[in-house]
Each structure stands twice: as structure tokens, then as C-alpha cells.
N, C-alpha and C. Protein backbone atom coordinates (compact mmCIF):
# COMPACT_ATOMS: atom_id res chain seq x y z
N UNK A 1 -8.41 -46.97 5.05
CA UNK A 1 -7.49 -47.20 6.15
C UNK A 1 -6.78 -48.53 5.88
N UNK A 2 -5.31 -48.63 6.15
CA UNK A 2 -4.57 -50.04 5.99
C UNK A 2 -4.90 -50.54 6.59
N UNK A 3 -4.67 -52.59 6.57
CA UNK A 3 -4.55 -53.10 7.68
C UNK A 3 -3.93 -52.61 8.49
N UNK A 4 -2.96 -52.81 8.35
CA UNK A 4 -1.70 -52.39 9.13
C UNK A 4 -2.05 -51.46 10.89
N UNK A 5 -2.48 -50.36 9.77
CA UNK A 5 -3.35 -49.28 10.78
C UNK A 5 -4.37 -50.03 11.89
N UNK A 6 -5.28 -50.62 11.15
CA UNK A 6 -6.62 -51.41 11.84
C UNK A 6 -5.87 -52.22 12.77
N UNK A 7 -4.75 -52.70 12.62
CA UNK A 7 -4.43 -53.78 13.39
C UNK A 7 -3.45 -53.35 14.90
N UNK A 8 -2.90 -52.08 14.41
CA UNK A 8 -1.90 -51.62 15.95
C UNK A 8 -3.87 -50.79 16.58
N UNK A 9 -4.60 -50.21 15.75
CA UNK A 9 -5.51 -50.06 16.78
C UNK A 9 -6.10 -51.09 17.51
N UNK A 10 -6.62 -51.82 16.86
CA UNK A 10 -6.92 -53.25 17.86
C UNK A 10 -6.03 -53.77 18.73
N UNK A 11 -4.43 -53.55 18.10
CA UNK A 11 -3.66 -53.80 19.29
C UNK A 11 -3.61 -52.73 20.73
N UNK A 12 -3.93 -51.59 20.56
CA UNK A 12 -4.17 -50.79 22.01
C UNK A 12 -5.22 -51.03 22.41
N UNK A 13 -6.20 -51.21 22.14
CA UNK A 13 -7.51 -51.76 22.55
C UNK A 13 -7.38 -53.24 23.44
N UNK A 14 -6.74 -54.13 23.41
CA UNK A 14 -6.42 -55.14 23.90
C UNK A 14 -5.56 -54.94 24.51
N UNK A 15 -4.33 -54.18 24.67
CA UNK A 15 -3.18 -53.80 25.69
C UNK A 15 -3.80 -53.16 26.38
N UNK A 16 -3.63 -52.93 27.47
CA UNK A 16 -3.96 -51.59 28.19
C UNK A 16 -2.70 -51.83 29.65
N UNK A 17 -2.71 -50.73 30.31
CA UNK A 17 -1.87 -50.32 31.37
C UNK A 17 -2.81 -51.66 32.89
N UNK A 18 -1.91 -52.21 33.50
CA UNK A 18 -2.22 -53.14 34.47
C UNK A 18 -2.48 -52.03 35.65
N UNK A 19 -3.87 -52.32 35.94
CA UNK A 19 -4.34 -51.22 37.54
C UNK A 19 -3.33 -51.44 38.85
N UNK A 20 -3.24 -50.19 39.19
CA UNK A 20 -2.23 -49.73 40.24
C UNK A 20 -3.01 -50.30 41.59
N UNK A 21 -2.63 -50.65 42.68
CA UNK A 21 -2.63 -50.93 43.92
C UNK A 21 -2.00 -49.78 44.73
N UNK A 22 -3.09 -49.09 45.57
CA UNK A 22 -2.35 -48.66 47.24
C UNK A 22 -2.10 -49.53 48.30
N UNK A 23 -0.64 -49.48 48.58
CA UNK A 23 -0.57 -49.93 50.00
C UNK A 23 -0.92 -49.04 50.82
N UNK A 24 -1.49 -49.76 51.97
CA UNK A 24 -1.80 -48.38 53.46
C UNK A 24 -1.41 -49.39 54.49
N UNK A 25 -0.85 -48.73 55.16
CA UNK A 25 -0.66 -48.95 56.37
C UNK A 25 -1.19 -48.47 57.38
N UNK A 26 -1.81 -49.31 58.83
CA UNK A 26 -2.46 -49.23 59.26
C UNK A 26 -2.31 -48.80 60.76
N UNK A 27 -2.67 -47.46 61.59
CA UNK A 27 -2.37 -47.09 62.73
C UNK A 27 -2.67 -48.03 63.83
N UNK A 28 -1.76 -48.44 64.95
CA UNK A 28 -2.34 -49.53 65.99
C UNK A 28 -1.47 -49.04 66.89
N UNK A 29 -1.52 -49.39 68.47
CA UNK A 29 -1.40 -48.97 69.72
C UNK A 29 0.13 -49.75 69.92
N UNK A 30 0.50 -50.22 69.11
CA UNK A 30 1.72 -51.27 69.74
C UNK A 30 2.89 -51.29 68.71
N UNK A 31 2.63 -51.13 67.67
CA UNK A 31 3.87 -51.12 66.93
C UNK A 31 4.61 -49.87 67.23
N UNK A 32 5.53 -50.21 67.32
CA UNK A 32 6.97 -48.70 67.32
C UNK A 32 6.99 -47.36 66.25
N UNK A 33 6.71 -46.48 66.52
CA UNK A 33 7.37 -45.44 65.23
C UNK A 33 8.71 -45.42 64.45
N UNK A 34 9.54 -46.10 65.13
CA UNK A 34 10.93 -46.62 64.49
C UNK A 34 10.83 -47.98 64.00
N UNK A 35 10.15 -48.73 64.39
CA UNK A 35 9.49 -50.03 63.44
C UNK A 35 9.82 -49.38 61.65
N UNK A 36 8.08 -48.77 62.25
CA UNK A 36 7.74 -47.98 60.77
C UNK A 36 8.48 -47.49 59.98
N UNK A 37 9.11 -46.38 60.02
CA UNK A 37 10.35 -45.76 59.54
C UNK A 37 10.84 -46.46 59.39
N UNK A 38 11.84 -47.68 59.56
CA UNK A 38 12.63 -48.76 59.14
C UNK A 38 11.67 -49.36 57.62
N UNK A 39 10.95 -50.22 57.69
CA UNK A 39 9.88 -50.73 56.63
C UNK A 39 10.48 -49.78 55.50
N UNK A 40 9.37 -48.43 56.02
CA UNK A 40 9.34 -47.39 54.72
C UNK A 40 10.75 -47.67 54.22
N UNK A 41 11.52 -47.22 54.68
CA UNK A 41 12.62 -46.45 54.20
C UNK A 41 13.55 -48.53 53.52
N UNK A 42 13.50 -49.32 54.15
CA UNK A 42 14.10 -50.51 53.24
C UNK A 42 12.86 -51.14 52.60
N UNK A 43 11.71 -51.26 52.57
CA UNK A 43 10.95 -51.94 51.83
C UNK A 43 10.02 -50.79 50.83
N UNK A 44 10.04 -49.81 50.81
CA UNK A 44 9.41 -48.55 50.32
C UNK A 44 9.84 -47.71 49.71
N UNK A 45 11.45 -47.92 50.03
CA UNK A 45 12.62 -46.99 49.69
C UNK A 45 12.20 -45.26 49.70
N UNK A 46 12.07 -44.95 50.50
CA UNK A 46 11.36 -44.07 51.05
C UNK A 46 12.97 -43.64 51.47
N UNK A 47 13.32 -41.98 51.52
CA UNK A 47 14.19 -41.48 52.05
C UNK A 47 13.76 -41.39 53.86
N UNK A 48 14.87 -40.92 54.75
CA UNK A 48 14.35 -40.95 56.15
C UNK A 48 12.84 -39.95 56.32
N UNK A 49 13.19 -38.69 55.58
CA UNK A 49 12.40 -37.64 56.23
C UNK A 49 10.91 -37.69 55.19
N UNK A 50 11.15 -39.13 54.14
CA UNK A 50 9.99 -39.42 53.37
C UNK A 50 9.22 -39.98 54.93
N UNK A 51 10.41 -40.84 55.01
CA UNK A 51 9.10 -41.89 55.70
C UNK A 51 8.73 -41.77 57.54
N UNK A 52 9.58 -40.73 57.77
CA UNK A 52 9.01 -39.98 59.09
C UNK A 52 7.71 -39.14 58.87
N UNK A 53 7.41 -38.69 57.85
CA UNK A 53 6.27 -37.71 57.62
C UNK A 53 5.26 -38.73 57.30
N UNK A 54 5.27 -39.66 56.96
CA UNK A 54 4.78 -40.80 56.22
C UNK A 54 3.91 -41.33 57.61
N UNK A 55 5.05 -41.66 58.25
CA UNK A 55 5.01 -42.69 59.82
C UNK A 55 4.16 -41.41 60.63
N UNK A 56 4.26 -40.54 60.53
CA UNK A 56 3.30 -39.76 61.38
C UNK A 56 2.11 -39.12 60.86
N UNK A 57 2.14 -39.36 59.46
CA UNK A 57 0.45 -39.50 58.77
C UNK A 57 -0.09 -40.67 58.80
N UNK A 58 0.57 -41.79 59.28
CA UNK A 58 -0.24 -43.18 59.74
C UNK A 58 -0.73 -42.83 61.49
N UNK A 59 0.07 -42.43 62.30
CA UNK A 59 0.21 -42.04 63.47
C UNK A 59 -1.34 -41.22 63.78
N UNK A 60 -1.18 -39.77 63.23
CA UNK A 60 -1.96 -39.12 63.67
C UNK A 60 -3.69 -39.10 62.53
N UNK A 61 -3.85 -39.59 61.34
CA UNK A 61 -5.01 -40.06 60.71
C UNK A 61 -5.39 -41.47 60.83
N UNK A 62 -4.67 -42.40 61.58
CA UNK A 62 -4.78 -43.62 61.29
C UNK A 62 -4.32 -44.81 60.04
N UNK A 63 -4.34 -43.83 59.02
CA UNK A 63 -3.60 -45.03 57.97
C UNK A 63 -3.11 -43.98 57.08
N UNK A 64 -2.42 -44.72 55.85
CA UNK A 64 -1.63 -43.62 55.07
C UNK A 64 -1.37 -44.47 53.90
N UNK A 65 -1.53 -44.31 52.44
CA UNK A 65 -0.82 -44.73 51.68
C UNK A 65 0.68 -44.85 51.58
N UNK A 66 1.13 -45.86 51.10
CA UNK A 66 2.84 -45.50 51.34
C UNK A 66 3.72 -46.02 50.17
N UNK A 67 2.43 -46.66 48.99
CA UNK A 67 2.87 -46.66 47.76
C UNK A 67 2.13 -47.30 46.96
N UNK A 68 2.18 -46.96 45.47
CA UNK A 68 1.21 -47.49 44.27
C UNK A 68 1.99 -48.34 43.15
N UNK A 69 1.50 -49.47 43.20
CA UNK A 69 2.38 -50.36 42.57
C UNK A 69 1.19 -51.46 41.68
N UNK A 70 1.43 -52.26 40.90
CA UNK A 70 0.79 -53.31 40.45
C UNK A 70 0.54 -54.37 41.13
N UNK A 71 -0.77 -55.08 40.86
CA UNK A 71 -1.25 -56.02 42.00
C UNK A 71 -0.28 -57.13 43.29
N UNK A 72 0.65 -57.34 41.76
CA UNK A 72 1.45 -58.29 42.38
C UNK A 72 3.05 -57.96 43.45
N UNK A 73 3.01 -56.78 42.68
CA UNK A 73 4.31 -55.92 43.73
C UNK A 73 3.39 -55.63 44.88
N UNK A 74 2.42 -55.02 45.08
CA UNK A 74 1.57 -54.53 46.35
C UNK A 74 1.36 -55.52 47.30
N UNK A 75 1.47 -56.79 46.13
CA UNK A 75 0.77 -58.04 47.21
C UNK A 75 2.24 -58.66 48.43
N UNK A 76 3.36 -58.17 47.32
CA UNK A 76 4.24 -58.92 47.90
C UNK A 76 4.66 -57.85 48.71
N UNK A 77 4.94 -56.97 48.93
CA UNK A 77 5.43 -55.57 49.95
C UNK A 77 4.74 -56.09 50.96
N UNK A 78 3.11 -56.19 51.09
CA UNK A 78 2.29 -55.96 52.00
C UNK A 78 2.53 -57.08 53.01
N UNK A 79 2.74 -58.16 52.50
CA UNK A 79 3.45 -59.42 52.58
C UNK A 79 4.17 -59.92 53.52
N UNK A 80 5.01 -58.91 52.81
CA UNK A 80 6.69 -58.93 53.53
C UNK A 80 6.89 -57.98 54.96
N UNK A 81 5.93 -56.65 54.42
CA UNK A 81 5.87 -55.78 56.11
C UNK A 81 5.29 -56.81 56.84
N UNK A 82 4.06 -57.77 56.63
CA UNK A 82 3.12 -58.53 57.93
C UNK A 82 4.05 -59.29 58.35
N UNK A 83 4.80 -60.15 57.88
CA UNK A 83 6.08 -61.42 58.26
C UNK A 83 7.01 -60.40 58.88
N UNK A 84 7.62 -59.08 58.78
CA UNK A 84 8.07 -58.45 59.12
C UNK A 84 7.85 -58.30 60.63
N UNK A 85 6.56 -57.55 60.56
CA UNK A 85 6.05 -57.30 61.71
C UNK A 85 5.32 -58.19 62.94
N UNK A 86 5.04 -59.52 61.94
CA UNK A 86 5.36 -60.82 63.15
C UNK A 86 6.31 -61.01 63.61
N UNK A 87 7.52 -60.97 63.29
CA UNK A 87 8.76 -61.41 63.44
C UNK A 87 8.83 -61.09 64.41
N UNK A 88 8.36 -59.54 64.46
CA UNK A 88 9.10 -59.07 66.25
C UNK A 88 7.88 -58.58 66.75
N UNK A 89 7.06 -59.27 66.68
CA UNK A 89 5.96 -59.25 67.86
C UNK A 89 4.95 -58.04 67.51
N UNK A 90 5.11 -57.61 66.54
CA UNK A 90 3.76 -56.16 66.09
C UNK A 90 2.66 -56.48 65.25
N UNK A 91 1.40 -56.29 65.75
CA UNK A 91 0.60 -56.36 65.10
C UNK A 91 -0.12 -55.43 64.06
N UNK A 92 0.87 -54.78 63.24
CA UNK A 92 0.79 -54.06 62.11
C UNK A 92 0.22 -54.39 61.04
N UNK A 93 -0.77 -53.84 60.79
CA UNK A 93 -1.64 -53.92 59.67
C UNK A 93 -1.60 -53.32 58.39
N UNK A 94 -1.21 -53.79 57.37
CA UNK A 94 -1.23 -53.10 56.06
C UNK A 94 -2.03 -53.90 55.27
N UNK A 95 -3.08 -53.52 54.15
CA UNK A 95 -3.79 -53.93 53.56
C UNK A 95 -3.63 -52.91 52.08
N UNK A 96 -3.71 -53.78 50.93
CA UNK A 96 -3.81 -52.81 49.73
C UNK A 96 -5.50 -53.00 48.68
N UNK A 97 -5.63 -51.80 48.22
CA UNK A 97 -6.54 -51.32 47.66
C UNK A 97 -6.75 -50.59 46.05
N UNK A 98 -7.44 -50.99 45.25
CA UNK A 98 -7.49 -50.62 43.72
C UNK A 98 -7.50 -49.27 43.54
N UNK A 99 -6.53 -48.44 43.09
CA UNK A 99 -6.11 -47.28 43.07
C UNK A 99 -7.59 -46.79 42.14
């Protein structure tokens, strides 16, 4: 076997794919269903009738994935919905999790 060879295998062995993150979002008594739907659809990019089906599988199970991303995109989405959802008074919960 070449170096050459030996050496792109050692190189996949040391690369590997960075682990995915779920966001979920979290069902609560006070945030709006049009809240939600807004989020999805500008921070999720979620089409409308993505993120109405979406918003009512958080609704009626309590939470819902709403996207799989790398640690640091997940961290910042999740982020941005909570500052979001302070902003105007909702106590919306999203938390992400190691796919």
C-alpha cells in the first residue's frame, strides 16, 4: 500500500462529520400560535403550512423538533427565538439536544 493511500486514510479517520443538534420547541400556556408560526417560518425558514403543522405538533404533543443543525447554528437559533420571545413578553421555551 502507498503512503499516499495510508495517509488520506488516516486523513478520514481524523475528519469526521460535526454532530447534528435538535432544536425543540417547547409547548406553554401563554405564548401565541401566531408567535410561533412567525419564528418558524423567519428564523427556521419553514414555509407557512411547514410551520403551522409544526406549531400544532408543539401545541398538541407538547414539543416538536423544528430543526437539525450543528452545535453552534442550534445554539444560536435557540438563542435568538428566547430574546425573541422575551421581547414580547412569552415565556417560550426551546432547548436543543444531540441528534
Amino acid at each position: 500500500m502507498s503512503t499516499e493511500i495510508k495517509e488520506k486514510q488516516n486523513l478520514k479517520e481524523i475528519l469526521k462529520e460535526p454532530s447534528l443538534y435538535n432544536v425543540i420547541i417547547h409547548n406553554d400556556d401563554y405564548t401565541t400560535q401566531e408567535f410561533v408560526i412567525e419564528i418558524l417560518v423567519e428564523i427556521f425558514h419553514k414555509s407557512f403550512s411547514d410551520a403551522e403543522s409544526l406549531m400544532l405538533e408543539v401545541h398538541n404533543s407538547g414539543a416538536a423538533v423544528v430543526g437539525s443543525y450543528s452545535y453552534d447554528i442550534a445554539l444560536t437559533k435557540a438563542n435568538h427565538v428566547t430574546r425573541l420571545a422575551r421581547s414580547q413578553g412569552f415565556p417560550l421555551k426551546v432547548t436543543i439536544e444531540e441528534v
